[in-house]
C-alpha atoms as a PDB file:
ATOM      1  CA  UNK A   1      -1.920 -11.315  23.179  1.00  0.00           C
ATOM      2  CA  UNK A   2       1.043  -9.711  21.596  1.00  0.00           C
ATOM      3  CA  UNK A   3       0.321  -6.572  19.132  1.00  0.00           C
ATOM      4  CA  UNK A   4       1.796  -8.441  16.445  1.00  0.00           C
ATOM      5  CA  UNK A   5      -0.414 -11.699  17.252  1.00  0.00           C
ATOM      6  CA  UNK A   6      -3.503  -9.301  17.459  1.00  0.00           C
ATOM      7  CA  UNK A   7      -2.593  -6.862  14.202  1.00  0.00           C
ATOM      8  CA  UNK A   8      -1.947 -10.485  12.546  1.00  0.00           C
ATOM      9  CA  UNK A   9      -5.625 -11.837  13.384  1.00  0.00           C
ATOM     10  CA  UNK A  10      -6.810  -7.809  12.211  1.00  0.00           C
ATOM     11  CA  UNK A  11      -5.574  -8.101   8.745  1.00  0.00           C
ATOM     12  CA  UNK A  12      -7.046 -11.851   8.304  1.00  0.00           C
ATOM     13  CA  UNK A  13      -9.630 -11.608   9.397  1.00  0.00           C
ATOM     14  CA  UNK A  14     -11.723  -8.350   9.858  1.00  0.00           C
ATOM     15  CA  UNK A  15     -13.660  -6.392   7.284  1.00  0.00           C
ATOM     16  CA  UNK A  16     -11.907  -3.137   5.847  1.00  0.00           C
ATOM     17  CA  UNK A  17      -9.254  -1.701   3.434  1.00  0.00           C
ATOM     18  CA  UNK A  18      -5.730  -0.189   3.596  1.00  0.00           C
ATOM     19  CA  UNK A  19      -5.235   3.452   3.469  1.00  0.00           C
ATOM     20  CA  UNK A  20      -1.899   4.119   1.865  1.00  0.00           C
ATOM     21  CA  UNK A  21      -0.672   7.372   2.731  1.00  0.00           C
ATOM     22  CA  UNK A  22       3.243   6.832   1.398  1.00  0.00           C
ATOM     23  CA  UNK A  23       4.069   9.142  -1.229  1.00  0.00           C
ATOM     24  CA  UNK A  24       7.472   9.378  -1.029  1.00  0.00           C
ATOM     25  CA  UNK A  25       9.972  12.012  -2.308  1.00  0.00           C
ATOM     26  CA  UNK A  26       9.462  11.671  -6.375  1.00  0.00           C
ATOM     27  CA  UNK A  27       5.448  11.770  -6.010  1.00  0.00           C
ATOM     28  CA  UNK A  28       5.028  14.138  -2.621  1.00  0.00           C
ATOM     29  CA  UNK A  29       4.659  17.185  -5.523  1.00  0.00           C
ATOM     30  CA  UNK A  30       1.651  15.815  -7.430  1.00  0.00           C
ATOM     31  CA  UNK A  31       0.089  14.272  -3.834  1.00  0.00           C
ATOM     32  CA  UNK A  32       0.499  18.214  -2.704  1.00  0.00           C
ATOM     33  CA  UNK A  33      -0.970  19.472  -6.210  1.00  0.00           C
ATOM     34  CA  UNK A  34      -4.259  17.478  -5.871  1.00  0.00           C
ATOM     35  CA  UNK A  35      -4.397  18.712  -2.235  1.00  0.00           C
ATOM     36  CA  UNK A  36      -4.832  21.812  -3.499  1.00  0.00           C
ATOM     37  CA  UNK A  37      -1.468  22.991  -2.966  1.00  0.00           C
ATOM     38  CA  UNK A  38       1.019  24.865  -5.095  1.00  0.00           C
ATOM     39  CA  UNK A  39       4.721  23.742  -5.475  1.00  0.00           C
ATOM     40  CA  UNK A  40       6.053  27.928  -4.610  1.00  0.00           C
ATOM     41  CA  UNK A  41       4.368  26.429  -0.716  1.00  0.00           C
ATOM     42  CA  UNK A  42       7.802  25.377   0.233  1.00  0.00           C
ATOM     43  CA  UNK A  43      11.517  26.210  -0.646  1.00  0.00           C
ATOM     44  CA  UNK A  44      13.025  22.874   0.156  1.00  0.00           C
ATOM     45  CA  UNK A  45      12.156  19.032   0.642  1.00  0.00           C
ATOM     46  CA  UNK A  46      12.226  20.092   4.537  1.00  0.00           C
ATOM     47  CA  UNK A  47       9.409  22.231   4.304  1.00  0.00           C
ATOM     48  CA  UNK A  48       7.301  20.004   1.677  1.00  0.00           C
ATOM     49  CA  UNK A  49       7.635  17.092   3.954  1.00  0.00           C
ATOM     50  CA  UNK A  50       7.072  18.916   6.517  1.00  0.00           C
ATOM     51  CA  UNK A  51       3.515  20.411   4.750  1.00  0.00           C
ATOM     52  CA  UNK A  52       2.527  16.820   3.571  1.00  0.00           C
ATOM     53  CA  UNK A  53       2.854  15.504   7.213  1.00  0.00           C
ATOM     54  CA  UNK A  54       0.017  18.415   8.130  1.00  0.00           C
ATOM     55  CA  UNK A  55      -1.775  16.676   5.019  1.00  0.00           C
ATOM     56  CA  UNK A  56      -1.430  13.285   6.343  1.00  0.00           C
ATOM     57  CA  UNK A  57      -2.345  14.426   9.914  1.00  0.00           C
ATOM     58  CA  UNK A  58      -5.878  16.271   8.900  1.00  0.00           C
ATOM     59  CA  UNK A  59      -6.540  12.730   7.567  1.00  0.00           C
ATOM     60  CA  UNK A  60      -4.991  10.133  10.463  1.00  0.00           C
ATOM     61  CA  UNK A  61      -6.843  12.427  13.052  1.00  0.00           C
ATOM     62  CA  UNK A  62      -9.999  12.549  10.982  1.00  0.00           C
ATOM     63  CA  UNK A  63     -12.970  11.337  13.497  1.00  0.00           C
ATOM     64  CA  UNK A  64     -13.642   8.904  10.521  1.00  0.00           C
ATOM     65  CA  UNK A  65     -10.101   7.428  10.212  1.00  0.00           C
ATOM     66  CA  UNK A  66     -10.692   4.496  12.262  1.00  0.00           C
ATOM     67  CA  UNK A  67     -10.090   1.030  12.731  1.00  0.00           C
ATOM     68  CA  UNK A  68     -13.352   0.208  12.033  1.00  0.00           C
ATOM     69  CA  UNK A  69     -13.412   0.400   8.487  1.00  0.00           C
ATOM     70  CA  UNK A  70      -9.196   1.152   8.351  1.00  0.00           C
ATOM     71  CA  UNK A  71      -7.037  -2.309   8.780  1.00  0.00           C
ATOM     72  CA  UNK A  72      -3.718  -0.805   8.118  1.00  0.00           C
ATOM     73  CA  UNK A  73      -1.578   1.660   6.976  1.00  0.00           C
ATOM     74  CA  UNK A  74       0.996   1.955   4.974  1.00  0.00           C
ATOM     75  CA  UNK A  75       3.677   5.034   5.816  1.00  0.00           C
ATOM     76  CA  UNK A  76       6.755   6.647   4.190  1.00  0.00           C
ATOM     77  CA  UNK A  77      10.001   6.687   6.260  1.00  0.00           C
ATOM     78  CA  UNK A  78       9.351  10.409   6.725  1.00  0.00           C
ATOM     79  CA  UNK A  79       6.339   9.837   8.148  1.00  0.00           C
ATOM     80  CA  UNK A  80       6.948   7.267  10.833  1.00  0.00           C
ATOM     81  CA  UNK A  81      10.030   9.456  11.806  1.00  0.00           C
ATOM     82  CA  UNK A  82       7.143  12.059  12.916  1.00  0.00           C
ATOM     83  CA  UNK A  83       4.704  12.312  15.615  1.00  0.00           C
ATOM     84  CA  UNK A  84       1.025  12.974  15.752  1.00  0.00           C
ATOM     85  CA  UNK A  85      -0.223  14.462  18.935  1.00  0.00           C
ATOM     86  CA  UNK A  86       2.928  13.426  21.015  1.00  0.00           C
ATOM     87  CA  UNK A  87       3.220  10.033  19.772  1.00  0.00           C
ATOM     88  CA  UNK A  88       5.683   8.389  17.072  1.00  0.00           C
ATOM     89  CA  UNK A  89       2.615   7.988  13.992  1.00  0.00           C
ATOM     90  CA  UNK A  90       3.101   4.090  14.001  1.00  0.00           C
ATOM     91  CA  UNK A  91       2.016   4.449  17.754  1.00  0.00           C
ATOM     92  CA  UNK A  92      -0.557   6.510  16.947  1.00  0.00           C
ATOM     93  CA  UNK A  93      -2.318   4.541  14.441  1.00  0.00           C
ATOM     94  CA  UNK A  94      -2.091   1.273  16.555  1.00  0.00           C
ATOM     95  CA  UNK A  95      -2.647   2.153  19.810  1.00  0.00           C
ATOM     96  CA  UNK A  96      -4.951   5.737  19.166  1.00  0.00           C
ATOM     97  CA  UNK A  97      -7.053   4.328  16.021  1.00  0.00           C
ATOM     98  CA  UNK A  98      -6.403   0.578  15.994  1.00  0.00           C
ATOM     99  CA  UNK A  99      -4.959   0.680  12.483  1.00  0.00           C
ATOM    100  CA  UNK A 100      -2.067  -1.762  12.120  1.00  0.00           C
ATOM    101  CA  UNK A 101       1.684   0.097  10.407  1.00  0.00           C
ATOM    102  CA  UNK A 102       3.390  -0.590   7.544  1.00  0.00           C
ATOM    103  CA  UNK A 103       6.216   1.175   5.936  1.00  0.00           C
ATOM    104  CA  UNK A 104       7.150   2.132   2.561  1.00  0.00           C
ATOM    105  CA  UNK A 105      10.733   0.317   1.874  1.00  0.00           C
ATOM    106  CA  UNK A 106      11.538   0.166  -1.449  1.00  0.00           C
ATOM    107  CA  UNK A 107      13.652   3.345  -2.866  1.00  0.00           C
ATOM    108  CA  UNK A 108      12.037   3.917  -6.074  1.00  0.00           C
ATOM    109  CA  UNK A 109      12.065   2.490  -9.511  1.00  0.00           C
ATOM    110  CA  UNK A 110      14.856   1.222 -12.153  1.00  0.00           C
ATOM    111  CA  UNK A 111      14.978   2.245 -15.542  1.00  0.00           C
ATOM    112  CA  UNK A 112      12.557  -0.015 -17.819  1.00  0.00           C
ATOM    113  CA  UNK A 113      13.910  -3.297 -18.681  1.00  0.00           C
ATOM    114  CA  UNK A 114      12.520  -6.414 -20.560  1.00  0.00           C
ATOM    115  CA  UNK A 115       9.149  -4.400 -20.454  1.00  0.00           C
ATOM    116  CA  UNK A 116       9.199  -3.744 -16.570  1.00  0.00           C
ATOM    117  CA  UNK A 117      10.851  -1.959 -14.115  1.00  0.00           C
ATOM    118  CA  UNK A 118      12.566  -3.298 -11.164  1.00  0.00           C
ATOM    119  CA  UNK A 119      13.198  -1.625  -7.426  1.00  0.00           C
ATOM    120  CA  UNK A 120      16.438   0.037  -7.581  1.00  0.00           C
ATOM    121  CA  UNK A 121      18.819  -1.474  -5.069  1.00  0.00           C
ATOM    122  CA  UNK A 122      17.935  -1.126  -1.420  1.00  0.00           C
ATOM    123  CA  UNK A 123      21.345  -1.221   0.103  1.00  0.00           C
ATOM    124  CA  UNK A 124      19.779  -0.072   3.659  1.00  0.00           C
ATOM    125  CA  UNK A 125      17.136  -2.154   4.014  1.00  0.00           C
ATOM    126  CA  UNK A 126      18.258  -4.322   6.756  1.00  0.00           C
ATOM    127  CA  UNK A 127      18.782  -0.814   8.627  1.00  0.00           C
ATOM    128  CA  UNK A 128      15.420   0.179   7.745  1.00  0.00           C
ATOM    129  CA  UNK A 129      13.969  -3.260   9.162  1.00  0.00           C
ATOM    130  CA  UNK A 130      15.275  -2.728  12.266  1.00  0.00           C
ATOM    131  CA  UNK A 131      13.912   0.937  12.485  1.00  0.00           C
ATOM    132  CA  UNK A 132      10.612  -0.479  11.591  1.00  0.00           C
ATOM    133  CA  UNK A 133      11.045  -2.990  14.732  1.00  0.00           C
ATOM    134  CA  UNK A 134      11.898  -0.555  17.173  1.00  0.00           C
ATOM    135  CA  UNK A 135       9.277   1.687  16.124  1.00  0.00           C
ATOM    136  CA  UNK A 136       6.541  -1.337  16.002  1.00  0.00           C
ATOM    137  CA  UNK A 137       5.598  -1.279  12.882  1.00  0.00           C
ATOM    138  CA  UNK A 138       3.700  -4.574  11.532  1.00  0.00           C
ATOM    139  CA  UNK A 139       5.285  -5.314   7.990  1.00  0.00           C
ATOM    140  CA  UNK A 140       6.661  -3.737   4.929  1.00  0.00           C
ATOM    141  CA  UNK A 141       5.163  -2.456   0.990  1.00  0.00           C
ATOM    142  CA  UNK A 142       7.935  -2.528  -1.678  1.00  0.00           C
ATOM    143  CA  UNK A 143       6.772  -1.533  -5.763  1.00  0.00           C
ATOM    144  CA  UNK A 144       7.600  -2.436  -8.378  1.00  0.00           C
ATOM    145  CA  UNK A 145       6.108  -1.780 -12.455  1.00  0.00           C
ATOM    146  CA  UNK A 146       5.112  -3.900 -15.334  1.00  0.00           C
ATOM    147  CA  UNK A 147       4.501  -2.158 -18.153  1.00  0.00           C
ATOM    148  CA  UNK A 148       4.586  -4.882 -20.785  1.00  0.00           C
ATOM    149  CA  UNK A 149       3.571  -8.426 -21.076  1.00  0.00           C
ATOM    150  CA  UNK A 150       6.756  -9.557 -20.928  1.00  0.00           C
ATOM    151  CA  UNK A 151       7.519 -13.131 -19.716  1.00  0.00           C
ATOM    152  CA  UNK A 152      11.390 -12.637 -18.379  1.00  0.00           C
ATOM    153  CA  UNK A 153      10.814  -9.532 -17.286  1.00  0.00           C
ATOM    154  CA  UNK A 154       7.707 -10.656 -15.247  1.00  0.00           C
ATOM    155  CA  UNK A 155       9.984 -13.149 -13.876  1.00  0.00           C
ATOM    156  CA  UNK A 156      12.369 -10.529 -13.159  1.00  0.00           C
ATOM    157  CA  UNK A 157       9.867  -8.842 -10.806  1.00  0.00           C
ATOM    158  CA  UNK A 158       8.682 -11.531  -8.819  1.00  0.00           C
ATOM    159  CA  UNK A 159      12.032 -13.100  -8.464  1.00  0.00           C
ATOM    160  CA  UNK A 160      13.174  -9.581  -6.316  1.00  0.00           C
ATOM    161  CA  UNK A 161      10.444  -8.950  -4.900  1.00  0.00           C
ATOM    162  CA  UNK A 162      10.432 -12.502  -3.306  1.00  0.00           C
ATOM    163  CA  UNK A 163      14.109 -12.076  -2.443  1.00  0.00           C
ATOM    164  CA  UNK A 164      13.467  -9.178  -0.371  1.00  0.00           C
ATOM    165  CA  UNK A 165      10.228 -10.600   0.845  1.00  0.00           C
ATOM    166  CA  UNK A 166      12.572 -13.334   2.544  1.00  0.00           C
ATOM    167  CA  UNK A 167      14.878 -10.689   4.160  1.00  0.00           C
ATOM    168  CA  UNK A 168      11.497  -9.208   5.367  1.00  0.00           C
ATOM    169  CA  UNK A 169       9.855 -12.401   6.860  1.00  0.00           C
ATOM    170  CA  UNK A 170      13.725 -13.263   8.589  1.00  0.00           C
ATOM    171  CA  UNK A 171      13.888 -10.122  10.467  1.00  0.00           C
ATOM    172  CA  UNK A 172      10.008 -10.350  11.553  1.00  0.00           C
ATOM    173  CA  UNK A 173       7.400  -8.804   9.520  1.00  0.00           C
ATOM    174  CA  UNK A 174       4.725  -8.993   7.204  1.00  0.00           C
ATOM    175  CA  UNK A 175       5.705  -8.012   3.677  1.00  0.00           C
ATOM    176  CA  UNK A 176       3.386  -6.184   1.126  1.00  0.00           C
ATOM    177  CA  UNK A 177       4.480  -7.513  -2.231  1.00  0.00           C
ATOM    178  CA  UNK A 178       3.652  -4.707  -5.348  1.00  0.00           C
ATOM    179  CA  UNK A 179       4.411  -6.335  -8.615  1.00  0.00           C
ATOM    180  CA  UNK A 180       1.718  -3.266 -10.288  1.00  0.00           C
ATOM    181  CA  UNK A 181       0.634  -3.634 -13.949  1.00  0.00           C
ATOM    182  CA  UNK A 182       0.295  -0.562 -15.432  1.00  0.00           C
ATOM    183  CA  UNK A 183      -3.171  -0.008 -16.028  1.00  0.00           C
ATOM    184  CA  UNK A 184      -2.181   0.977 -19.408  1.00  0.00           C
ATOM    185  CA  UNK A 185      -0.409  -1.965 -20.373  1.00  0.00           C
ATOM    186  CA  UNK A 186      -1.225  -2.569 -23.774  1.00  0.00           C
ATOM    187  CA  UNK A 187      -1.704  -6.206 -23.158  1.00  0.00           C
ATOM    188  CA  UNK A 188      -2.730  -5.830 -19.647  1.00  0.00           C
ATOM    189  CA  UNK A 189      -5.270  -9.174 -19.425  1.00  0.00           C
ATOM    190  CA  UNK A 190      -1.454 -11.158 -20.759  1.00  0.00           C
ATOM    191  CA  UNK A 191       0.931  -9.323 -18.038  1.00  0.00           C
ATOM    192  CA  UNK A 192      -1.723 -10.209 -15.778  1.00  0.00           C
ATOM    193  CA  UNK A 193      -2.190 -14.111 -16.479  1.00  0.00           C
ATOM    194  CA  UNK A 194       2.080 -14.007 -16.462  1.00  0.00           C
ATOM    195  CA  UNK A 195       2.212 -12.574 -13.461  1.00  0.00           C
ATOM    196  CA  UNK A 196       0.071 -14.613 -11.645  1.00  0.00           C
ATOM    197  CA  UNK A 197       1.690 -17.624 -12.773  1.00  0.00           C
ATOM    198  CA  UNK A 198       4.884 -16.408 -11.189  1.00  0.00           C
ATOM    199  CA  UNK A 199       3.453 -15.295  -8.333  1.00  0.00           C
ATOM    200  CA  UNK A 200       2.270 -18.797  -7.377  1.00  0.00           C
ATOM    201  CA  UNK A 201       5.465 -20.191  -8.635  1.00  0.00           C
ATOM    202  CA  UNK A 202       7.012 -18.343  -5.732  1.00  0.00           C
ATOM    203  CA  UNK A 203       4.588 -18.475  -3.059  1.00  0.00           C
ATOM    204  CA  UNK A 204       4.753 -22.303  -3.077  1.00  0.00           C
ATOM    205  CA  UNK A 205       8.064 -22.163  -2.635  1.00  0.00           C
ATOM    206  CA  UNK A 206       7.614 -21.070   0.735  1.00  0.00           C
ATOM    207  CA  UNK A 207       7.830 -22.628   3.555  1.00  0.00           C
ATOM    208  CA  UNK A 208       4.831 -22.977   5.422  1.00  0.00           C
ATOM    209  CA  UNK A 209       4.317 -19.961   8.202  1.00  0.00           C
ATOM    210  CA  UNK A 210       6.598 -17.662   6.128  1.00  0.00           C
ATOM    211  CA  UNK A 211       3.468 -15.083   5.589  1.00  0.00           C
ATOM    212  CA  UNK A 212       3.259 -12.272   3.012  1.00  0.00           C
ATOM    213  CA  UNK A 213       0.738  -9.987   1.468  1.00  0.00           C
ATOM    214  CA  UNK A 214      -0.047  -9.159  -1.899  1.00  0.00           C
ATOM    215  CA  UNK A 215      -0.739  -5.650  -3.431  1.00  0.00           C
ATOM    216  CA  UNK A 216      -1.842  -5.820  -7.100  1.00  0.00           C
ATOM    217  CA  UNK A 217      -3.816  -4.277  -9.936  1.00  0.00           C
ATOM    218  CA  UNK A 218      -7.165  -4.746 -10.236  1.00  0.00           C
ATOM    219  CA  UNK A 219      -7.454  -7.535 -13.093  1.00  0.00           C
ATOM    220  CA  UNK A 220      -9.104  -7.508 -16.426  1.00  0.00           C
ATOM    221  CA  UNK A 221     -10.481 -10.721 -15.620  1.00  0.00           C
ATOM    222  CA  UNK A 222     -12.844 -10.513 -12.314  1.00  0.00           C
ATOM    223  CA  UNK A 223     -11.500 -13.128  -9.439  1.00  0.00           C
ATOM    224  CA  UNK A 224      -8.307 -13.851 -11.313  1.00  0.00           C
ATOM    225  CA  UNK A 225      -6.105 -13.718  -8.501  1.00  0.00           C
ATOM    226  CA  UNK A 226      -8.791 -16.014  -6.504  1.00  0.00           C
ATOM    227  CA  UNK A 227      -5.474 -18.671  -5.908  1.00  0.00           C
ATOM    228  CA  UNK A 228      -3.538 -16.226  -4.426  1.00  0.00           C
ATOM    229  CA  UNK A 229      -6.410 -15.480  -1.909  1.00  0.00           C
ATOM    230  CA  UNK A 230      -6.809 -18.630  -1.040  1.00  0.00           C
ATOM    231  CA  UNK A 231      -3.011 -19.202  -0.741  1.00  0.00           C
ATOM    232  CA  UNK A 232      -1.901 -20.618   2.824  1.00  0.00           C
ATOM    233  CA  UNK A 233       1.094 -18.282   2.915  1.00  0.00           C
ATOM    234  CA  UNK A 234      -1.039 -14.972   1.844  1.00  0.00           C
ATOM    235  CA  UNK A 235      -2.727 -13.097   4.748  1.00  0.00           C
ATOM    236  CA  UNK A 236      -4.799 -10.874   2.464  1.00  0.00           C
ATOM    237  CA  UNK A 237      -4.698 -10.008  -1.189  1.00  0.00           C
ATOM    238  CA  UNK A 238      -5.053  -6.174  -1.553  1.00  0.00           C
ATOM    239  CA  UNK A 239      -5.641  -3.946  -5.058  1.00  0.00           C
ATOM    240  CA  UNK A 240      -4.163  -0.810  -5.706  1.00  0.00           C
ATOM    241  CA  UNK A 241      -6.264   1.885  -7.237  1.00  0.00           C
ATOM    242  CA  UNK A 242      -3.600   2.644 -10.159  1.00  0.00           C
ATOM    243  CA  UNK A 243      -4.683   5.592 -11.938  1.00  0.00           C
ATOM    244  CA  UNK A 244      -8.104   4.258 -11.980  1.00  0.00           C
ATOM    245  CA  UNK A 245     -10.870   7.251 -10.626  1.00  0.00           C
ATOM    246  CA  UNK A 246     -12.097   5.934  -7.506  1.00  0.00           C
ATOM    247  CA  UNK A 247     -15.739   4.803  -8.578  1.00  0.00           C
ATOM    248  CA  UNK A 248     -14.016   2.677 -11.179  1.00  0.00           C
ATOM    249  CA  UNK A 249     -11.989   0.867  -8.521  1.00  0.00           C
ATOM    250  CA  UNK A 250     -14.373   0.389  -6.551  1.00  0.00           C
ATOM    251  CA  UNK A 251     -16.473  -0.939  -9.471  1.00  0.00           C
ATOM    252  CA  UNK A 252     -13.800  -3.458 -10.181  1.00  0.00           C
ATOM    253  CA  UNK A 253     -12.782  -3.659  -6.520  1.00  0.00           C
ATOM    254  CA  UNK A 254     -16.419  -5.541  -5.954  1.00  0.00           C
ATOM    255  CA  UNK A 255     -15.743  -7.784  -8.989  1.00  0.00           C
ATOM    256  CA  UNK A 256     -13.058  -9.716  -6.766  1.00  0.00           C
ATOM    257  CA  UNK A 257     -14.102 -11.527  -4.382  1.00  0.00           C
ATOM    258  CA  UNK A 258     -11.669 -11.858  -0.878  1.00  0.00           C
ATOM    259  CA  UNK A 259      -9.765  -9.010  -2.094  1.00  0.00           C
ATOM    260  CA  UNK A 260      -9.796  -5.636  -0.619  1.00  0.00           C
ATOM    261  CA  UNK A 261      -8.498  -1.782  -1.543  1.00  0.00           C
ATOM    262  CA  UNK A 262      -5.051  -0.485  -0.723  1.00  0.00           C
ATOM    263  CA  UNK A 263      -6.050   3.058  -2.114  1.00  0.00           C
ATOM    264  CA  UNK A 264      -3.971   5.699  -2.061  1.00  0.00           C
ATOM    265  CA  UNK A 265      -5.347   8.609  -4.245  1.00  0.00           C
ATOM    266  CA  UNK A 266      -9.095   7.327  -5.054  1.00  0.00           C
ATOM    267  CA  UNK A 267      -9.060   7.448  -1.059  1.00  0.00           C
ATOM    268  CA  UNK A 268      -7.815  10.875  -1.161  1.00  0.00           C
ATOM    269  CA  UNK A 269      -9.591  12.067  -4.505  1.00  0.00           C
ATOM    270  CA  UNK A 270     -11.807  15.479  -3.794  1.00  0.00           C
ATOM    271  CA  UNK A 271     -10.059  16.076  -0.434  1.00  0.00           C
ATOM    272  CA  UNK A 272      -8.113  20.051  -0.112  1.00  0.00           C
ATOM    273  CA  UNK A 273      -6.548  21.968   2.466  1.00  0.00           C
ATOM    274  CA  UNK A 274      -8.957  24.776   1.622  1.00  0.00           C
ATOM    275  CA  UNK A 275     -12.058  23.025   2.499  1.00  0.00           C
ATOM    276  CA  UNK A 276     -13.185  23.648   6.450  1.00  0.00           C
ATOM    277  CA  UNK A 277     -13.067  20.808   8.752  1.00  0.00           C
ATOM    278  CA  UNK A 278     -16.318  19.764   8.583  1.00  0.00           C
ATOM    279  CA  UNK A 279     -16.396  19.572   4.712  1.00  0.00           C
ATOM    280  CA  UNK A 280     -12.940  17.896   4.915  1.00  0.00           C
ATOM    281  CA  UNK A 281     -14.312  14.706   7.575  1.00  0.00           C
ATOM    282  CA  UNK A 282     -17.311  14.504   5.571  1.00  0.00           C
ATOM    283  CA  UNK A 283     -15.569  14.236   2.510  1.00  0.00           C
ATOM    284  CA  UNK A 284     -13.225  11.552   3.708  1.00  0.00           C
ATOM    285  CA  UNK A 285     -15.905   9.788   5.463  1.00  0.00           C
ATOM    286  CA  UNK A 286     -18.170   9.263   2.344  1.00  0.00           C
ATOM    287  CA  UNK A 287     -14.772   7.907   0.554  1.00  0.00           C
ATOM    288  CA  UNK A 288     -13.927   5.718   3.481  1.00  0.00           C
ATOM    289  CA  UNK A 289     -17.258   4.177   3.171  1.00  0.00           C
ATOM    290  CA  UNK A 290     -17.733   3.569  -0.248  1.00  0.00           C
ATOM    291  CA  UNK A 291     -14.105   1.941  -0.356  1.00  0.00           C
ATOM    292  CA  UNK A 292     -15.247  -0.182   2.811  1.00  0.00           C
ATOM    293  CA  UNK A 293     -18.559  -1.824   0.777  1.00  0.00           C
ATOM    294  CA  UNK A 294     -16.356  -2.188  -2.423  1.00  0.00           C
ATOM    295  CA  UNK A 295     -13.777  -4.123  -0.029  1.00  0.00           C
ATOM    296  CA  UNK A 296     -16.301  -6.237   1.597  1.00  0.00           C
ATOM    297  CA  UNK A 297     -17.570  -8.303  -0.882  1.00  0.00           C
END
């Protein structure tokens, strides 16, 4: 069976959650910060990504970072240019750990608009698709922010996020689609109902086989997105933590049924570079787990 055939059949079907480790440039600072590391650490973006890849390492090589528990995840370009323990970290997390790669596309966010912000353009990303063949990576996240219950700019958001979804799914991955409501949204429950609407909109306009994923914020109403789960062109609907504490998430997290994490800090929340090793795996393993049951409901 082909990795892609197998890593397919992974994220249907098996139990687990999605670490997201893909910070990129604008949020590598803060990441750092709640690592328990000052910004005077490094002199230029060199050096911090250089510091952040030791971050992400200490976790990837964790003895509880497995695929067990771990479908996927998702890594910033800077990342997958790197190696962990002689091997490209795509590599590394497929064929060491039996975690399935995704990459970080999108280049950041637009200036607010209509209540939302889009992507900003991503003028390389057919490039960057090819990179992510060659270096075997399984599919794609791209974010974008809603920060208003705004109806055209709702439709704003899915309509490019679909559009590069398309590009994604014609060169030969999986995309994760990010359409995040801000959890302080003042009418959050609205954006929500909007945005699912659209979301469906587009995802029957598919054709059938075309496959994507879907990344979103955990609802105000439990099971809303319970279509989209069920959707014959969605592999797996996956929540973002979103500012939420981690025990909140994962409170909501086990209101939604079929949908599992794609944390990024509530998996990393209480980890430092000062704690010793054995503090540090414990740590992580106790978060891993308690994301796991809140995914497997």
């Amino acid at each position: 069976m082909s990795n892609y055939k197998q890593q397919l059949q992974k994220m249907k079907t098996q139990p687990g959650f999605i670490a997201a480790l893909d910070q990129s440039g604008g949020s590598t600072p803060k990441a750092l910060s709640l690592y328990g590391i000052r910004e005077d650490a490094w002199s230029n973006e060199d050096e911090m990504f250089a510091i952040v890849h030791q971050m992400r390492t200490r976790i990837i090589t964790s003895p509880s970072f497995t695929g067990e528990r771990i479908l996927a995840g998702i890594l910033f370009e800077d990342t997958v240019d790197r190696n962990i323990e002689g091997q490209s970290t795509a590599d590394y997390l497929w064929i060491v750990k039996g975690i399935v790669p995704f990459l970080k596309v999108d280049k950041g966010l637009a200036a607010e608009k209509s209540g939302v912000q889009l992507m900003k353009a991503m003028p390389e990303l057919a490039a960057l698709l090819d990179k992510a063949k060659a270096k075997r990576i399984f599919g794609t996240k791209m974010r974008s922010l809603i920060k208003q219950a705004n109806a055209a700019g709702i439709k704003d958001i899915a309509n490019q996020q679909f559009e590069a979804a398309r590009q994604i799914i014609a060169a030969g991955l999986v995309p994760i689609i990010e359409p995040e409501v801000d959890i302080h949204c003042p009418e959050k429950a609205k954006a929500e109902a909007l945005l699912k609407a659209a979301i469906l909109e587009m995802l029957n306009e598919l054709p059938g086989g075309q496959l994507v994923m879907l990344k979103l914020t955990l609802p105000e109403q439990d099971d809303l997105y319970a279509d989209c789960v069920r959707h014959p062109n969605v592999v797996r609907v996956v929540a973002l933590s979103g500012g939420y504490t981690r025990e909140e998430a994962n409170d909501r997290l086990r209101r939604n049924h079929g949908i599992v994490a794609s944390f990024s800090r509530a998996l990393v929340e209480g980890l430092s570079a000062q704690q010793s090793d054995a503090e540090f795996h414990s740590l992580l393993d106790a978060s891993i787990q308690s994301i796991f049951q809140a995914s497997n409901t």
